[in-house]
Protein backbone atom coordinates (compact mmCIF):
# COMPACT_ATOMS: atom_id res chain seq x y z
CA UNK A 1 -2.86 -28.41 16.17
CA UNK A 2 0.75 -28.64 15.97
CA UNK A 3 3.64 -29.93 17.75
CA UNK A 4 4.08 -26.65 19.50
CA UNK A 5 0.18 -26.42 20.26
CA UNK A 6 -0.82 -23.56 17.61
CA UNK A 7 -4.09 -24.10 15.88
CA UNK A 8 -3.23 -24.39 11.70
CA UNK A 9 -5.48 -22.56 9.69
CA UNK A 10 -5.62 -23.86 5.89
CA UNK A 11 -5.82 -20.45 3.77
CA UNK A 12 -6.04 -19.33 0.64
CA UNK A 13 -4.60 -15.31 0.40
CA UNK A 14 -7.74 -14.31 -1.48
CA UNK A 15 -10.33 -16.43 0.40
CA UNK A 16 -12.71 -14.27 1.79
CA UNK A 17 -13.72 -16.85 4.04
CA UNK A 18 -10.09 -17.68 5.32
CA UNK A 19 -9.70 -13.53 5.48
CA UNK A 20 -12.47 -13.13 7.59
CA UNK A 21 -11.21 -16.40 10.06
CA UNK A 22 -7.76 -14.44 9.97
CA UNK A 23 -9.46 -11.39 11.44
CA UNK A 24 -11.10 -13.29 14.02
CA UNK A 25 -7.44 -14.77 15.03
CA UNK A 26 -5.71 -11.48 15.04
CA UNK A 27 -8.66 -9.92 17.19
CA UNK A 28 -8.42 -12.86 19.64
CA UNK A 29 -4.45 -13.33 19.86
CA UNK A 30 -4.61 -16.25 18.52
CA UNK A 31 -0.95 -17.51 17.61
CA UNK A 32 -1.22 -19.80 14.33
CA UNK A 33 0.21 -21.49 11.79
CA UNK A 34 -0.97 -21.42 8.47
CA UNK A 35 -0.89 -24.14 5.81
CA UNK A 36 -1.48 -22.52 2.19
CA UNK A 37 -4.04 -24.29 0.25
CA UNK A 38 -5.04 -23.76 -3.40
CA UNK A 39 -8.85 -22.95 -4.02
CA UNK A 40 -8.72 -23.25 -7.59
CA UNK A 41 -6.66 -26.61 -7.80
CA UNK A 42 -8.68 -29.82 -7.40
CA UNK A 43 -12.23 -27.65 -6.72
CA UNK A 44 -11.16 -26.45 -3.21
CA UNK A 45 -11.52 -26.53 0.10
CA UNK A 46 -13.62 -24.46 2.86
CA UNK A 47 -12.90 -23.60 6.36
CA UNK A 48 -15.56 -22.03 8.50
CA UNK A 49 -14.22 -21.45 12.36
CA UNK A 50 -15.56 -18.25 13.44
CA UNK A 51 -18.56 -18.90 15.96
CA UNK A 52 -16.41 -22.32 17.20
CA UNK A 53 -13.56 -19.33 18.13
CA UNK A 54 -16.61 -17.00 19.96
CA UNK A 55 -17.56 -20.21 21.55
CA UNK A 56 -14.18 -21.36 22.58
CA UNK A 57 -12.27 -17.85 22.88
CA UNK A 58 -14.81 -15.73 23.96
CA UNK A 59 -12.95 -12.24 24.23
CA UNK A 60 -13.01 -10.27 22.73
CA UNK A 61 -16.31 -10.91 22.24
CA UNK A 62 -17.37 -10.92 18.48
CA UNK A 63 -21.21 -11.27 19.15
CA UNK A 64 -22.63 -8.64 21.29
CA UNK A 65 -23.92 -9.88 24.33
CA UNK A 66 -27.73 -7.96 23.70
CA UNK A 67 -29.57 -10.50 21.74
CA UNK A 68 -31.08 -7.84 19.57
CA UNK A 69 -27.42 -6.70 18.45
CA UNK A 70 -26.58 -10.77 18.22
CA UNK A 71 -29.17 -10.90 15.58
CA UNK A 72 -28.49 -8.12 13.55
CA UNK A 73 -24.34 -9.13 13.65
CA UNK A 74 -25.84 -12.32 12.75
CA UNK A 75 -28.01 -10.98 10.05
CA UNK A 76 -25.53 -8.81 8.35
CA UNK A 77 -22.85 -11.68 8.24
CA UNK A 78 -25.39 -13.83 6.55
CA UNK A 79 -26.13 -11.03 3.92
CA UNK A 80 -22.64 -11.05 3.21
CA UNK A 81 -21.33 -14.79 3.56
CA UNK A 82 -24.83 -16.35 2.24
CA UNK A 83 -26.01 -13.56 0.00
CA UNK A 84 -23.75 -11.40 -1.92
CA UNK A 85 -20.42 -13.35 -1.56
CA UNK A 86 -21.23 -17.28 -2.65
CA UNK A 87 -22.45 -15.32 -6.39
CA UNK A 88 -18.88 -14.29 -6.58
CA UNK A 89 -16.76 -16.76 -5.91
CA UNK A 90 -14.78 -18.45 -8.48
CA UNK A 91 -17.29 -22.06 -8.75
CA UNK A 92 -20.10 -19.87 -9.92
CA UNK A 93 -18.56 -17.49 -12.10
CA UNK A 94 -16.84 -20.33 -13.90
CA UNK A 95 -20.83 -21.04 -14.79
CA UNK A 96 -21.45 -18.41 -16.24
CA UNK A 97 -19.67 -17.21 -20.26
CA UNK A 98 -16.31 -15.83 -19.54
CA UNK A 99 -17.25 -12.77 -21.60
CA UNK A 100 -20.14 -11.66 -19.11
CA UNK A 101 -18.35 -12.63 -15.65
CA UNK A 102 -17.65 -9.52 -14.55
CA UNK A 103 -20.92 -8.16 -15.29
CA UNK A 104 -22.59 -11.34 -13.46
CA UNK A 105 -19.89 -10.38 -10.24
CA UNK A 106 -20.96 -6.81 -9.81
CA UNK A 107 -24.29 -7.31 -10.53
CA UNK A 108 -24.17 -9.63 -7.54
CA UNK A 109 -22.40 -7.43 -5.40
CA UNK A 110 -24.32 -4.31 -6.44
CA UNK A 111 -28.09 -5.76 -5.58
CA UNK A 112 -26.54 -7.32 -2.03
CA UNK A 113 -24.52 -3.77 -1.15
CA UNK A 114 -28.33 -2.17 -1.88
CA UNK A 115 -29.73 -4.12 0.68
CA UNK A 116 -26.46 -4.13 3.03
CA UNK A 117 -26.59 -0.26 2.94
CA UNK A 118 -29.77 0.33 4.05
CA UNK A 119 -29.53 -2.30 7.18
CA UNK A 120 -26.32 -0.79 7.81
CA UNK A 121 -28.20 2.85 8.21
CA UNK A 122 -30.29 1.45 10.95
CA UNK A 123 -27.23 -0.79 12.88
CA UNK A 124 -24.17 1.29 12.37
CA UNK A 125 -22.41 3.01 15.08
CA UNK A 126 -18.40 3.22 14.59
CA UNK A 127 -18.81 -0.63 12.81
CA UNK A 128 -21.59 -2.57 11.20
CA UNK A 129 -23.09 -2.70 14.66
CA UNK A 130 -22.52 -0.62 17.10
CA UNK A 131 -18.97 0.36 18.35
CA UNK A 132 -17.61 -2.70 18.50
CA UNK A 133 -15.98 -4.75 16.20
CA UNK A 134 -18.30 -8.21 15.52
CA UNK A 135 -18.44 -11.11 13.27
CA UNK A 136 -20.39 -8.93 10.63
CA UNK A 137 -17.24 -6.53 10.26
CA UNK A 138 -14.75 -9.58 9.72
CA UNK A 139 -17.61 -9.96 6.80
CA UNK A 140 -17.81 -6.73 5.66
CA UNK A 141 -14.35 -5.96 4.82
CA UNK A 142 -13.54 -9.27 2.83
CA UNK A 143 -16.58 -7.99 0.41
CA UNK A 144 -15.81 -4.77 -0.02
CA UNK A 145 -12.53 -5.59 -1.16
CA UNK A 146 -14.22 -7.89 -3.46
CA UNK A 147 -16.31 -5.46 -4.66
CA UNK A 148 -13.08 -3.16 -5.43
CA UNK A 149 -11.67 -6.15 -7.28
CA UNK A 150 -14.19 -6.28 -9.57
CA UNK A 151 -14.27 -2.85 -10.32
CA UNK A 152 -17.58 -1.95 -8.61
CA UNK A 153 -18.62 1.28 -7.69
CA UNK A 154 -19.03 2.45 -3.96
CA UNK A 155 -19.36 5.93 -3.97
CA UNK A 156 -23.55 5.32 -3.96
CA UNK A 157 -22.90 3.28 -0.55
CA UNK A 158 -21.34 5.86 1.96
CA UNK A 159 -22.28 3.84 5.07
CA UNK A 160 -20.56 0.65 3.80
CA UNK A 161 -17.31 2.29 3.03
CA UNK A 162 -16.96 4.54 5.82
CA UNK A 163 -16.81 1.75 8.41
CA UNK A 164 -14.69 -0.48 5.79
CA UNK A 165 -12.31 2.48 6.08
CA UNK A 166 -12.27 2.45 9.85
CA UNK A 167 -11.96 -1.07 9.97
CA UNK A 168 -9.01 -1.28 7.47
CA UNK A 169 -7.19 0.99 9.82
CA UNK A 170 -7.31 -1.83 12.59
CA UNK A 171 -4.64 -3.75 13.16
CA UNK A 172 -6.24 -6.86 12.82
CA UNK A 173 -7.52 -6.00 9.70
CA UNK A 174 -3.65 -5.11 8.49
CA UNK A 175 -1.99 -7.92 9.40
CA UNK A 176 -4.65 -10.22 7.37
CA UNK A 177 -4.33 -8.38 4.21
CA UNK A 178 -4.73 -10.93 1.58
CA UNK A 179 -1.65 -9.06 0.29
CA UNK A 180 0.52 -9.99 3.51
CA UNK A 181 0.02 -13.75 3.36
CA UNK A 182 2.42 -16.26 2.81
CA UNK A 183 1.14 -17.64 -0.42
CA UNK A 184 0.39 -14.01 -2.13
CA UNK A 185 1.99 -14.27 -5.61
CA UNK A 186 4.74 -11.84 -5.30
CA UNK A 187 2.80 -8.89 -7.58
CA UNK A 188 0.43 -8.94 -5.28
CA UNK A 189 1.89 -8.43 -2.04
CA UNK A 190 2.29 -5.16 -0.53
């Protein structure tokens, strides 16, 4: 906390995870300060806040209340945040022969939106679950921007990107634009 009782929230502008903690903020009216960090200087640093904030701020809510719903908002933001987005990030690629890192990205990306698509068939009202924004949208829109990064594809996954685009309408989702942070490099900003 600070002097003046805001939470800080240590971000990176391209962090998926800090994005997604951003989203949770915005949704909750959370007032806070943020403290850039680097992720690629000195190997990193992670921040993961999201269910402390449903615990400690529960409205809006960003776990349904019907445990059936819970799981499936819990399911989905494990696909994303366990599954498709750890093969992405910068620690693993820099594993893998500069030459075939893009290839190793979307291939990641492409087998976990395959599986995301078809849950997302069977969950999806106006969001990933339902018609109400959860923790598996604050997931969802991170990736796909991801995926758009690294040049993949969409078009075969018409579920995923029609809620990304409702979502990316939100003002929450806006304001936390990894190109509307205070440590974008200035040609990225908007």
């Amino acid at each position: 906390m600070t002097e003046s009782g805001k939470p800080i929230l240590y971000s990176y502008f391209r962090s998926s995870c800090s994005w997604r903690v951003r989203i949770a903020l915005a949704l909750k009216g959370i007032d806070y300060e943020t403290v850039p960090i680097n992720l690629i200087k000195d190997g990193g640093q992670q921040l993961a806040i999201i269910e402390y904030l449903e615990e400690t701020r529960p409205t809006p809510r960003l776990l349904p209340q019907d445990p059936k719903k819970r799981a499936s908002v819990r399911m989905i933001s494990d696909l994303i945040a366990g599954g498709i987005q750890p093969l992405q990030n910068l620690s693993v690629l820099k594993q893998v022969e500069e030459e075939f890192q893009l290839t190793w990205a979307q291939n990641a990306i492409i087998s976990g939106f395959n599986a995301l698509e078809q849950i997302l068939q069977s969950t999806a009202g106006t969001y990933c679950v339902g018609d109400e924004v959860t923790m598996a949208d604050l997931c969802l829109v991170p990736q796909v921007a991801n995926a758009e990064r690294f040049k993949v594809d969409c078009t075969p996954y018409p579920t995923i990107s029609s809620i990304n685009k409702r979502l990316l309408v939100l003002e929450a989702f806006q304001v936390t634009h990894p190109c509307r942070q205070p440590d974008t490099p200035t040609e990225l900003r908007a």
